[in-house]
Protein backbone atom coordinates (compact mmCIF):
# COMPACT_ATOMS: atom_id res chain seq x y z
CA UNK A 1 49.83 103.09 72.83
CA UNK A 2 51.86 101.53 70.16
CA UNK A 3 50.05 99.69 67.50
CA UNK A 4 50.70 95.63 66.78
CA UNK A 5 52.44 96.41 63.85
CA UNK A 6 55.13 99.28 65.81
CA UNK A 7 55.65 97.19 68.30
CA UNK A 8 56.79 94.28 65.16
CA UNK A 9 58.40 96.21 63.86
CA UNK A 10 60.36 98.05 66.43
CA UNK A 11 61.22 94.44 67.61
CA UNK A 12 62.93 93.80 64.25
CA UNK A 13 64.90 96.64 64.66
CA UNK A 14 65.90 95.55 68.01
CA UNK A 15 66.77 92.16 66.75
CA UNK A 16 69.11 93.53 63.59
CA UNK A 17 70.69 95.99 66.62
CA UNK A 18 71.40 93.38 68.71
CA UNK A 19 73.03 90.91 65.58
CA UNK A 20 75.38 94.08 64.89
CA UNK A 21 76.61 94.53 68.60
CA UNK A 22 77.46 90.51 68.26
CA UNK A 23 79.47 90.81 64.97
CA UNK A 24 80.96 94.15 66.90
CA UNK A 25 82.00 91.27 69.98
CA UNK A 26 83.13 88.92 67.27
CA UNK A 27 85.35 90.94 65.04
CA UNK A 28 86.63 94.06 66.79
CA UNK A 29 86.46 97.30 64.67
CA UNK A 30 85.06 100.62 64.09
CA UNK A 31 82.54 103.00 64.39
CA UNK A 32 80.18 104.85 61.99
CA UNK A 33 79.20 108.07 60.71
CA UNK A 34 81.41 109.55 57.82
CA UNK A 35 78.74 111.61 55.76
CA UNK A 36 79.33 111.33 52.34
CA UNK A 37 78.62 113.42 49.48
CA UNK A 38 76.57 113.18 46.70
CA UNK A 39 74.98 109.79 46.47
CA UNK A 40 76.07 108.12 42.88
CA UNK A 41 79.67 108.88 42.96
CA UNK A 42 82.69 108.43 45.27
CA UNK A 43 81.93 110.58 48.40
CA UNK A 44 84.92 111.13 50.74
CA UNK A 45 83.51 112.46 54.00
CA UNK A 46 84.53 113.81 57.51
CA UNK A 47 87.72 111.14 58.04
CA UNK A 48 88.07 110.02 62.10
CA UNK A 49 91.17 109.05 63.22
CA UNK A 50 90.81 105.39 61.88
CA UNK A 51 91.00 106.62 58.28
CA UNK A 52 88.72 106.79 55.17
CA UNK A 53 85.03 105.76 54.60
CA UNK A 54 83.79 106.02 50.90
CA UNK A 55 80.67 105.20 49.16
CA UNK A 56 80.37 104.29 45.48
CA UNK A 57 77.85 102.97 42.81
CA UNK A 58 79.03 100.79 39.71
CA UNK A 59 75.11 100.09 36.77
CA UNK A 60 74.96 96.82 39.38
CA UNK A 61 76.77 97.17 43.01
CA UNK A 62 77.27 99.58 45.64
CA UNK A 63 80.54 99.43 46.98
CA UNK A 64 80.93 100.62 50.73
CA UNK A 65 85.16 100.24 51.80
CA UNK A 66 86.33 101.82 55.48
CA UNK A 67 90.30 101.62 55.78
CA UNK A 68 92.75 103.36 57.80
CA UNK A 69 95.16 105.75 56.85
CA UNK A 70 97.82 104.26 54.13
CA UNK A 71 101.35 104.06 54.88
CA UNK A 72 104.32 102.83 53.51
CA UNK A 73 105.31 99.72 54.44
CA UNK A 74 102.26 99.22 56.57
CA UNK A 75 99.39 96.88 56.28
CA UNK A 76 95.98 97.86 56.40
CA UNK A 77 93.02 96.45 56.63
CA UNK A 78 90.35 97.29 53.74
CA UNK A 79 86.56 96.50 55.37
CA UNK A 80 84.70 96.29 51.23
CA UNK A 81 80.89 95.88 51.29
CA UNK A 82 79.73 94.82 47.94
CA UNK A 83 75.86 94.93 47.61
CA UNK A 84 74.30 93.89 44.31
CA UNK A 85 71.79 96.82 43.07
CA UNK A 86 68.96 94.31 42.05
CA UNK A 87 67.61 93.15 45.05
CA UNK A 88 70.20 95.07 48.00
CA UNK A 89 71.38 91.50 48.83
CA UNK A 90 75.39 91.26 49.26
CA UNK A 91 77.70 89.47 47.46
CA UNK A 92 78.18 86.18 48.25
CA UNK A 93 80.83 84.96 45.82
CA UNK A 94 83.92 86.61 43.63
CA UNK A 95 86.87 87.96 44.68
CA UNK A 96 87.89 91.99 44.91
CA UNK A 97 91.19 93.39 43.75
CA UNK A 98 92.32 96.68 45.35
CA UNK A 99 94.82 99.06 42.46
CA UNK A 100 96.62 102.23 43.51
CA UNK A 101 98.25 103.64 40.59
CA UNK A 102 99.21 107.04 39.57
CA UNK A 103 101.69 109.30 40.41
CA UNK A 104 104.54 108.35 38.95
CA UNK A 105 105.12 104.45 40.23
CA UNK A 106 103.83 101.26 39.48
CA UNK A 107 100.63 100.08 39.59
CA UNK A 108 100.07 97.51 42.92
CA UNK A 109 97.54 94.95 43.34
CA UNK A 110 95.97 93.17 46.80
CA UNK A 111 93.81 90.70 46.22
CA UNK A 112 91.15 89.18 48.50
CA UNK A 113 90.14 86.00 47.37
CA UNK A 114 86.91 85.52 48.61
CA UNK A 115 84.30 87.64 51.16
CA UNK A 116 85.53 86.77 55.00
CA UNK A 117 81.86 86.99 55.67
CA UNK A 118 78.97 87.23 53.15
CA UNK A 119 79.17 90.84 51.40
CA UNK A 120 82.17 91.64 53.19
CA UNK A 121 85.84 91.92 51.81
CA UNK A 122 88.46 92.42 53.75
CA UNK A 123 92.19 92.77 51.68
CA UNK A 124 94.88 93.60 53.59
CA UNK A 125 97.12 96.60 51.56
CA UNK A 126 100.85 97.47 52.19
CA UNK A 127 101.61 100.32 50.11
CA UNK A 128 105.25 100.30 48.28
CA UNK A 129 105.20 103.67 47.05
CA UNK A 130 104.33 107.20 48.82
CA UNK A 131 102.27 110.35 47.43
CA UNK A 132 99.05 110.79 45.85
CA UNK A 133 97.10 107.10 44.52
CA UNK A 134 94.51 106.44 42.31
CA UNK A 135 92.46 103.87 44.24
CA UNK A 136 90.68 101.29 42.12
CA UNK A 137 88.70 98.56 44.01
CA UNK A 138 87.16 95.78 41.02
CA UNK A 139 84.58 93.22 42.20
CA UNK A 140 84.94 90.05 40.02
CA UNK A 141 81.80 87.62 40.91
CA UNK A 142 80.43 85.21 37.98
CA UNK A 143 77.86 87.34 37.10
CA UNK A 144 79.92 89.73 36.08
CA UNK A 145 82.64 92.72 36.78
CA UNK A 146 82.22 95.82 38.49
CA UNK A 147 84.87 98.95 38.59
CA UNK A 148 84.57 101.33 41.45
CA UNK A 149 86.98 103.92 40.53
CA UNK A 150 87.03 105.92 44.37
CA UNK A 151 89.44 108.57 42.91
CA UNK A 152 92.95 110.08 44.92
CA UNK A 153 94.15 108.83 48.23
CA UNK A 154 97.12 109.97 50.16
CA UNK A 155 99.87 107.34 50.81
CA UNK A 156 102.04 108.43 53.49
CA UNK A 157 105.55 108.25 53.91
CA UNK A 158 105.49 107.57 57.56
CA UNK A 159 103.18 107.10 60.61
CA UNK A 160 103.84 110.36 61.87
CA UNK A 161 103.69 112.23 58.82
CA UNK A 162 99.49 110.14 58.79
CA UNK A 163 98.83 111.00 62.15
CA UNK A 164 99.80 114.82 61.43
CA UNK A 165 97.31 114.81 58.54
CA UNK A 166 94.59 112.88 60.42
CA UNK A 167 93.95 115.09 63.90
CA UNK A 168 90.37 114.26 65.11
CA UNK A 169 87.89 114.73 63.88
CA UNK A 170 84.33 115.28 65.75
CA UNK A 171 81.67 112.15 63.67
CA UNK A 172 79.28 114.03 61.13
CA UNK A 173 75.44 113.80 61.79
CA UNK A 174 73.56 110.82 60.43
CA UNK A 175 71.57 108.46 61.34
CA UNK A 176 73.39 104.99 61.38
CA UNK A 177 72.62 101.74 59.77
CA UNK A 178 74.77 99.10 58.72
CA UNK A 179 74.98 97.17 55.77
CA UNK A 180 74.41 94.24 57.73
CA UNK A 181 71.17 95.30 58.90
CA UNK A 182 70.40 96.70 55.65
CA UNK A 183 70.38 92.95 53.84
CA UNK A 184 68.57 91.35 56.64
CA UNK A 185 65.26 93.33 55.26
CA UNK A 186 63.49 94.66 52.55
CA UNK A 187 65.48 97.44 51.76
CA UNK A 188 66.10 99.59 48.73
CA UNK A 189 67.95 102.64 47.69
CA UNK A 190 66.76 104.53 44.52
CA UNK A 191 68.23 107.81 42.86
CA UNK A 192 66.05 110.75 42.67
CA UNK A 193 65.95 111.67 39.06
CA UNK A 194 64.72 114.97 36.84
CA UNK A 195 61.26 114.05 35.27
CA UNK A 196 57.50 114.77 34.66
CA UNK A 197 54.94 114.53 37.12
CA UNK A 198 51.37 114.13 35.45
CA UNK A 199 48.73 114.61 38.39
CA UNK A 200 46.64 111.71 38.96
CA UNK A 201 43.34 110.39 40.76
CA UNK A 202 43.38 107.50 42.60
CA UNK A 203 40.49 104.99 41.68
CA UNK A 204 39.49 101.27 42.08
CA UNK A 205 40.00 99.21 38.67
CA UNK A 206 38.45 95.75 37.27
CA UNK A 207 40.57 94.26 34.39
CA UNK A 208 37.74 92.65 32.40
CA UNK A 209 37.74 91.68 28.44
CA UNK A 210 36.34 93.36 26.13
CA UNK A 211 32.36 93.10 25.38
CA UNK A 212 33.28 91.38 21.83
CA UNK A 213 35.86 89.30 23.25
CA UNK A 214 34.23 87.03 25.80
CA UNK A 215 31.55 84.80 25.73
CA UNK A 216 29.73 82.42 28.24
CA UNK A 217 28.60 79.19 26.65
CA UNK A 218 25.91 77.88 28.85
CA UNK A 219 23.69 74.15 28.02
CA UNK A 220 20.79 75.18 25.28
CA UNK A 221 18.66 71.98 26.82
CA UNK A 222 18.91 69.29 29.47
CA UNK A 223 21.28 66.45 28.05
CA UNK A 224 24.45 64.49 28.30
CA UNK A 225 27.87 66.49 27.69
CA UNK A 226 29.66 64.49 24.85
CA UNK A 227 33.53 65.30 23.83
CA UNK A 228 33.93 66.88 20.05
CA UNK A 229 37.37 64.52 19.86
CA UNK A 230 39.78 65.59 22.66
CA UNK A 231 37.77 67.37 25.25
CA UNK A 232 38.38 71.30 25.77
CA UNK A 233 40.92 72.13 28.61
CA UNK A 234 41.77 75.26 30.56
CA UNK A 235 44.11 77.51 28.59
CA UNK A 236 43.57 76.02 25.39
CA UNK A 237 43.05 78.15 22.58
CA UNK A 238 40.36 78.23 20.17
CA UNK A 239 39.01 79.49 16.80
CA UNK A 240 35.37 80.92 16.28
CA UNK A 241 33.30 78.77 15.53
CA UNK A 242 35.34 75.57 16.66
CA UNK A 243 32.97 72.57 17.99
CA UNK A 244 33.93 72.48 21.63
CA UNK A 245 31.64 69.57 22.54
CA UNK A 246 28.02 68.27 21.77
CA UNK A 247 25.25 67.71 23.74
CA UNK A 248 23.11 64.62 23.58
CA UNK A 249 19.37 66.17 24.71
CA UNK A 250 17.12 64.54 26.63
CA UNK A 251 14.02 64.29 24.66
CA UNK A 252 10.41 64.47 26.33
CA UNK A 253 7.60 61.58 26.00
CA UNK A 254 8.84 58.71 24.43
CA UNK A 255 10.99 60.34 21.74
CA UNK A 256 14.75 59.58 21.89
CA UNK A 257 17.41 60.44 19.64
CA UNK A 258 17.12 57.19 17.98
CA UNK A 259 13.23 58.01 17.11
CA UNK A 260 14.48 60.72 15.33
CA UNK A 261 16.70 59.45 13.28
CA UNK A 262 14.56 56.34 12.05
CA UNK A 263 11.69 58.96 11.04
CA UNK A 264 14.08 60.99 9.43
CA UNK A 265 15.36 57.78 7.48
CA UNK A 266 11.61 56.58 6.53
CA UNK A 267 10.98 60.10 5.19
CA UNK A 268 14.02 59.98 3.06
CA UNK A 269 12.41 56.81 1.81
CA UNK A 270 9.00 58.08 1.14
CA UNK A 271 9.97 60.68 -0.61
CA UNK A 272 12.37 58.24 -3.11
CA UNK A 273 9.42 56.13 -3.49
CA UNK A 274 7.25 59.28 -4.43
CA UNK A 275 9.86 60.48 -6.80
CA UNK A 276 9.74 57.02 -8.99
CA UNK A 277 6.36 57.54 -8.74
CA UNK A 278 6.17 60.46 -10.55
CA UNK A 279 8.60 59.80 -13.35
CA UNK A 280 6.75 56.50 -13.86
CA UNK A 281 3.42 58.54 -14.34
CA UNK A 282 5.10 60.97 -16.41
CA UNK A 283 6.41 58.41 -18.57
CA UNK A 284 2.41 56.86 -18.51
CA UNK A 285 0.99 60.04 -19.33
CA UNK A 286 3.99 60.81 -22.38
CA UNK A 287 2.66 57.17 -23.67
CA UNK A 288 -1.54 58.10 -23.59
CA UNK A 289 -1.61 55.20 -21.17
CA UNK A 290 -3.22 57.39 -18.10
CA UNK A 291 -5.40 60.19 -17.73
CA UNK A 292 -3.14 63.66 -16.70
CA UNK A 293 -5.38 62.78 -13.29
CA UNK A 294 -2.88 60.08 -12.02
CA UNK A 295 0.39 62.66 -13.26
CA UNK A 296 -1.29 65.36 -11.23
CA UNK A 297 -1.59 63.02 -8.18
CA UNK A 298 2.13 61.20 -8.10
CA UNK A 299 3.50 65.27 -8.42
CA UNK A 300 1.49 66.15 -5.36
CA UNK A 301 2.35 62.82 -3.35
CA UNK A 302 6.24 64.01 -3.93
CA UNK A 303 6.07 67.46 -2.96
CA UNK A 304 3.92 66.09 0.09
CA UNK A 305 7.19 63.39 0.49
CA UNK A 306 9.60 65.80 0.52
CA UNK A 307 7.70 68.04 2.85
CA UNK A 308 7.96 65.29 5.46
CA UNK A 309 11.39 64.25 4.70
CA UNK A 310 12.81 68.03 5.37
CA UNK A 311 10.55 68.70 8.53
CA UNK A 312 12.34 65.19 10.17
CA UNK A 313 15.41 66.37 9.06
CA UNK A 314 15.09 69.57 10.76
CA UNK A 315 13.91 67.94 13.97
CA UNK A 316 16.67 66.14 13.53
CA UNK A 317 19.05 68.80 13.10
CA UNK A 318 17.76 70.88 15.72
CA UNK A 319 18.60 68.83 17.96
CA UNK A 320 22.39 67.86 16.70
CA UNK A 321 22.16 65.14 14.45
CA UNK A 322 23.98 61.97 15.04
CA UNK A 323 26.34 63.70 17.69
CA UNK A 324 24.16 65.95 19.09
CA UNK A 325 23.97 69.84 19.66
CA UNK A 326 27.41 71.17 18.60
CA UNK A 327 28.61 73.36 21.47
CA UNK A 328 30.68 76.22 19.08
CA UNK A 329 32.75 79.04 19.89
CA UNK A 330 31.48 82.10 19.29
CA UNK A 331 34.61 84.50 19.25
CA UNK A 332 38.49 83.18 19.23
CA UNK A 333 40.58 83.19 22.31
CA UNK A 334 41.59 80.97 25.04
CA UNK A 335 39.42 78.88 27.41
CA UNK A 336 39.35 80.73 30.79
CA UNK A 337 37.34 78.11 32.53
CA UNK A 338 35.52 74.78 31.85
CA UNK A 339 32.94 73.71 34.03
CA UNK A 340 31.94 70.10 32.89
CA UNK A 341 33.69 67.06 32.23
CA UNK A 342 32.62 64.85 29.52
CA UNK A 343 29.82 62.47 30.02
CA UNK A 344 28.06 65.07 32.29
CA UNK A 345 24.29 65.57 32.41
CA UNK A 346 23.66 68.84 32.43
CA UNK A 347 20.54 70.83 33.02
CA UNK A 348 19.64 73.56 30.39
CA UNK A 349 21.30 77.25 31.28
CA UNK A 350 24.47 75.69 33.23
CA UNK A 351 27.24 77.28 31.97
CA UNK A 352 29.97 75.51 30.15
CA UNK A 353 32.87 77.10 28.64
CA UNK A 354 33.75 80.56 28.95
CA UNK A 355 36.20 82.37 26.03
CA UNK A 356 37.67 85.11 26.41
CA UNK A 357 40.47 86.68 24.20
CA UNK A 358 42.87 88.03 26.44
CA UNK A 359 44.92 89.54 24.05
CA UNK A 360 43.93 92.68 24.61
CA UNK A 361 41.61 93.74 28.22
CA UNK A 362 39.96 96.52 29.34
CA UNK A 363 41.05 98.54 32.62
CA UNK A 364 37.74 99.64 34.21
CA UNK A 365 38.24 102.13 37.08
CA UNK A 366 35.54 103.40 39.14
CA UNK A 367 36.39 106.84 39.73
CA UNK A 368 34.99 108.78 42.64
CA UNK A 369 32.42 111.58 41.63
CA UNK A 370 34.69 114.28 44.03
CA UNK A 371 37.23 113.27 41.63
CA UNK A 372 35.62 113.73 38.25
CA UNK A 373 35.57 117.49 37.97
CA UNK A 374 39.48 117.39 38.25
CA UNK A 375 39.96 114.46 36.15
CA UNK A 376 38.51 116.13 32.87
CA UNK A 377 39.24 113.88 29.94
CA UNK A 378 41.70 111.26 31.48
CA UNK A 379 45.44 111.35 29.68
CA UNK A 380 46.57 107.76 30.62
CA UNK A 381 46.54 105.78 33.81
CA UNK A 382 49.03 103.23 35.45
CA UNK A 383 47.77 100.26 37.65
CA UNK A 384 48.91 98.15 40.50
CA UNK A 385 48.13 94.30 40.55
CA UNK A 386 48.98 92.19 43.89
CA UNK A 387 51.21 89.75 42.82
CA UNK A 388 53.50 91.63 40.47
CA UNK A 389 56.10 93.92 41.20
CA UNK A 390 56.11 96.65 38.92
CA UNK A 391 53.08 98.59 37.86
CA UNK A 392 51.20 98.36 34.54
CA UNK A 393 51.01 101.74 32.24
CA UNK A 394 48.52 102.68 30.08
CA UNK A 395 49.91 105.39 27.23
CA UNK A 396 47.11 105.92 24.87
CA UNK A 397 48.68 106.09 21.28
CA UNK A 398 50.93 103.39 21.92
CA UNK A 399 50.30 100.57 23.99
CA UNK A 400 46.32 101.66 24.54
CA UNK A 401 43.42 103.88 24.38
CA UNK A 402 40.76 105.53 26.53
CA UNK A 403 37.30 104.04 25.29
CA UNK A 404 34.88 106.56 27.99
CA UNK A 405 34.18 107.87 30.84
CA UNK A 406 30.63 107.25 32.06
CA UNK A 407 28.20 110.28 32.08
CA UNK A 408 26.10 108.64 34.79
CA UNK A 409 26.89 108.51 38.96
CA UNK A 410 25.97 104.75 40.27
CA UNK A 411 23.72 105.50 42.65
CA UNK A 412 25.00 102.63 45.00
CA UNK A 413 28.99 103.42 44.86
CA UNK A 414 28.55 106.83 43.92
CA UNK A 415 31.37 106.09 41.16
CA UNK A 416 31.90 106.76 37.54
CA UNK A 417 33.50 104.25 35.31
CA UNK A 418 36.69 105.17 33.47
CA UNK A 419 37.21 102.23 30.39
CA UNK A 420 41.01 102.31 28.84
CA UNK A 421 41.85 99.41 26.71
CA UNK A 422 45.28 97.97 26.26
CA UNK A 423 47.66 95.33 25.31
CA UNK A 424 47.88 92.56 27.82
CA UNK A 425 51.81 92.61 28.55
CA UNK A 426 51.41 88.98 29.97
CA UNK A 427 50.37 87.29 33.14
CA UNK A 428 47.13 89.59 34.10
CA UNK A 429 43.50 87.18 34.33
CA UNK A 430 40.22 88.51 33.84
CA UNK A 431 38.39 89.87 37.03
CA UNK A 432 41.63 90.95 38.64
CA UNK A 433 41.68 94.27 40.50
CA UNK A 434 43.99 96.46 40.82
CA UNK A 435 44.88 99.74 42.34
CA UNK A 436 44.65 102.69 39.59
CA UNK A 437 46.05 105.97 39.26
CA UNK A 438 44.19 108.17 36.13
CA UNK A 439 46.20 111.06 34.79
CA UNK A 440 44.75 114.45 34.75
CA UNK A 441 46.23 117.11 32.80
CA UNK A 442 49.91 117.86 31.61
CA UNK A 443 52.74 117.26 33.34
CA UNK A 444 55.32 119.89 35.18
CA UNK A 445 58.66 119.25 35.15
CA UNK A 446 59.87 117.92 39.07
CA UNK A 447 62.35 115.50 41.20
CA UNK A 448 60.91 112.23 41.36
CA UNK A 449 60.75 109.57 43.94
CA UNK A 450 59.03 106.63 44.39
CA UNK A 451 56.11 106.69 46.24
CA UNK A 452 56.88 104.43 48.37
CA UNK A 453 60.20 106.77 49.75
CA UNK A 454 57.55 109.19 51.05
CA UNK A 455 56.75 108.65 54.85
CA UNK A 456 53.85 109.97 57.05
CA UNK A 457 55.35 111.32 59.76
CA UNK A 458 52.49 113.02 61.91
CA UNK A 459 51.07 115.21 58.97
CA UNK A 460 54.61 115.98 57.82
CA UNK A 461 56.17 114.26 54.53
CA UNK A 462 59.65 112.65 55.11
CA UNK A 463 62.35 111.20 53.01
CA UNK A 464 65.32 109.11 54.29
CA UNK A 465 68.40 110.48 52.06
CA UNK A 466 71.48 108.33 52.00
CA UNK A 467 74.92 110.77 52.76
CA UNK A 468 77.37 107.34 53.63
CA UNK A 469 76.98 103.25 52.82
CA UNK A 470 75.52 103.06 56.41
CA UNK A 471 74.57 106.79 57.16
CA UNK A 472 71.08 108.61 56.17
CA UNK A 473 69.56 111.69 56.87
CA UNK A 474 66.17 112.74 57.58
CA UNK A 475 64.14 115.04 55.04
CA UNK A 476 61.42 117.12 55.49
CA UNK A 477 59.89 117.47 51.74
CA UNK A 478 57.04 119.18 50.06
CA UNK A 479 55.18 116.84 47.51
CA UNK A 480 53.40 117.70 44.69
CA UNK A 481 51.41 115.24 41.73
CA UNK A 482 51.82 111.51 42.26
CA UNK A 483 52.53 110.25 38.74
CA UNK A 484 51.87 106.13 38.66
CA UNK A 485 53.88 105.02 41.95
CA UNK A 486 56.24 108.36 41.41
CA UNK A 487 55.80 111.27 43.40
CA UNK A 488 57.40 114.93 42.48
CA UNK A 489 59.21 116.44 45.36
CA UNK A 490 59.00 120.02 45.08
CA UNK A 491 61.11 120.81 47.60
CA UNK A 492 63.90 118.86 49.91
CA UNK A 493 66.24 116.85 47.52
CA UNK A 494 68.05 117.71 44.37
CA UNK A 495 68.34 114.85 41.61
CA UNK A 496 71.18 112.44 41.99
CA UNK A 497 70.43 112.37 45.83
CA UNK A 498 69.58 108.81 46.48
CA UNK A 499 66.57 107.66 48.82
CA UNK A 500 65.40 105.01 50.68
CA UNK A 501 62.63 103.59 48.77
CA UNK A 502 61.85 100.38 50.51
CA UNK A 503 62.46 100.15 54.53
CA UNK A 504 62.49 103.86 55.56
CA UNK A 505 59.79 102.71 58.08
CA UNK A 506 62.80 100.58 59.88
CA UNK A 507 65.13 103.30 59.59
CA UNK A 508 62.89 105.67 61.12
CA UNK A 509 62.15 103.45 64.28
CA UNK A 510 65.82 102.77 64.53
CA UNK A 511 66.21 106.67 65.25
CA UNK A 512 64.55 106.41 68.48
CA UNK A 513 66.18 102.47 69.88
CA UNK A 514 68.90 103.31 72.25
CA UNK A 515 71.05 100.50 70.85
CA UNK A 516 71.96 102.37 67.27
CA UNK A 517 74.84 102.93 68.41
CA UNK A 518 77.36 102.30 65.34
CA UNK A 519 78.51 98.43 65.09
CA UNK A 520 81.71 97.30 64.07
CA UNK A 521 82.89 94.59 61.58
């Protein structure tokens, strides 16, 4: 029984099928299955009797061009797709300029002005001059210009002479799909490349801040929430120490804030009073005019004064002055959440504010305890977020640093946590989680594809490798260490081969629909 998500799938295969048979009704041409050669350069295949099929990459485009056999004095029909690199998208606006030059005669130009159909080119070309061509096809779009430089093509005197040198020939394995399905999906081609592999563990990760770089201001008593001038907002940042707000207490009994500041005004006053007190006596006792009795007394009443005066000031300052109890930041960083507006009456222990400089985090993964024995001391990790499209490396030395790994099994989750810190590169939030991958060990050198080229087919690993623009070949590989979201293929592809990276699931199920059948254009 197929599974919801085959049977979705295989019905989007059916549907980009069935759009290529129309545009095969609509515009009358050819069918597919030149294999090329080496992805990454010009590959000139197995020809059929309708001409040439080549394949070439430019640093932004692949260029895919079928055209029939050049003659003198004939037009022919060049059928260009032009897909940009970045997202496998085509073309939608420029115009492309087919050169043959070389051998001996002068350099002609055909111009087609604009795509006949979105990614698709079609120039017509009536060779002047016979013999061996350089062919040249430039892609001129306003982002930019791209050279394909195809190499030699033979320009024939005479129909005959093309027919002679084009006998039939038998189409080379492959398994089709078209450019036209290809930009209808998510679908990527990536170039296998020479590298190291580092092996890895998989884990569960937390991005949390660091223990000195967060802090959860919650109400120190029951009172009303009173702005420190503008009032604090999400995102704002903040110095320690910086008076985020005050809060007005509620007092018990019959005290109010007001209470407290009159008694803390009268004991300023006392203790004036006692002070002139005392000087007069001193000045008494100087003159003989008192006993040293009265002097003795007026000292004592001051000191008693003063007493007074600093324990109402400290009652009042306990309990924030005129303004109230000043709400500070602790550590500097950037408000990640406020929880109260101003003029709020809060009850004591509800939280506040909470800081938290994000400048630099901590990755916490939670590493399985099967997995610690081969982990060791970890060299580095990587990370995957939801919500961002290229993973997050951690490369202690540089942009980070491994702070432990716990000596202690949870007893719950039967984890051990693995703490890196590193440099937020932007965009990632506290409490995030993310999928990690821990590095274990040195690397070996290997051919490296993504991870995401790698398909489960029944136990065995497959890769899709591209031999034409719109012809791919199944793989059967042998993988070794998955480095970040890179895997090392030990065995299968060479480097410079390219593979499907993103929709070899819809290439596979396109293997077994009856309708992939070739298309035209």
């Amino acid at each position: 029984m197929k599974t919801p998500s085959t049977l979705i799938a295989l019905t989007i295969v059916a549907l980009l099928l069935a759009g290529c048979g129309e545009k095969k009704a609509a515009s009358g041409g050819h069918d597919h299955g030149a294999a090329a050669q080496a992805a990454g350069h010009a590959d000139h295949g197995d020809h059929g009797p309708e001409g040439e099929k080549l394949t070439h990459f430019s640093d932004k485009t692949e260029l895919y061009v079928e055209f029939p056999a050049l003659v003198v004095g004939q037009a022919a029909t060049f059928v260009a797709h032009s897909t940009w690199l970045a997202d496998f998208k085509p073309v939608t606006q420029g115009k492309l300029t087919v050169l043959l030059a070389g051998g001996s005669a002068p350099e002609e130009r055909f111009v087609a002005d604009a795509p006949a159909v979105p990614g698709i080119f079609k120039p017509n070309v009536t060779p002047k001059a016979g013999g061996e061509r350089e062919l040249t096809l430039i892609v001129e779009t306003p982002n930019g210009s791209m050279t394909h430089e195809l190499g030699p093509v033979q320009v024939f005197a005479d129909a005959k002479a093309a027919a002679a040198n084009h006998g039939d020939h038998a189409d080379s394995s492959g398994i089709p799909f078209t450019k036209e399905q290809q930009w209808k999906i998510d679908f990527a081609t990536v170039e296998a490349v020479k590298g190291t592999a580092r092996p890895s563990v998989a884990a569960t990760a937390t991005i949390k801040a660091q223990p000195d770089g967060e802090a959860l201001l919650a109400a120190p008593a029951a009172g009303v929430l009173r702005p420190a001038g503008s009032f604090p907002r999400v995102g704002q940042a903040v110095h320690k120490g910086q008076v985020l707000a005050y809060l007005a207490p509620r007092l018990g009994g019959e005290t109010d804030q007001a209470t407290l500041e009159a008694a803390a005004g009268k004991a300023r006053i006392g203790l004036e009073q006692a002070r002139r007190e005392r000087e007069r006596m001193e000045a008494l006792f100087k003159d003989e005019a008192i006993a040293e009795r009265r002097l003795l007394e007026a000292r004592a009443n001051e000191r008693m004064a003063e007493a007074e005066a600093n324990a109402a000031q400290a009652r009042q300052a306990q309990l924030g002055g005129a303004g109230g109890i000043a709400i500070r930041a602790p550590v500097a960083g950037t408000l990640a959440d406020v929880a109260v507006a101003p003029g709020a009456f809060v009850a004591e222990g509800v939280p506040l504010f909470h800081v938290a400089n994000t400048g630099r985090l901590w990755l916490e993964a939670r590493v399985p305890e099967s997995e610690i024995g081969r982990l060791g001391t970890p060299s580095g990790a990587s990370f995957a977020v939801d919500g961002f499209a290229q993973p997050f490396v951690i490369e202690p030395g540089k942009n980070g640093k491994l702070i432990a790994v716990g000596g202690v099994v949870d007893a719950n989750t039967r984890t051990v946590p693995a703490i890196f810190e590193f440099a937020n590169p932007g965009g990632l939030r506290l409490g995030m989680t993310a999928k990690a991958q821990l590095y274990a060990g040195a690397g070996v050198e290997a051919v490296l594809v993504p991870a995401g080229a790698v398909q489960d087919e029944s136990g065995t690993s497959v890769v899709y490798v591209q031999i034409g623009g719109e012809s791919f070949e199944r793989r059967i590989v042998r993988v070794g260490a998955r480095d970040g979201e890179r895997v090392a293929i030990l065995d299968g592809i060479d480097p410079g081969q390219r593979v499907v990276g993103k929709g070899a699931y819809l290439i596979r199920l396109s293997t077994s629909m009856s309708a992939a059948v070739g298309h035209a254009h």
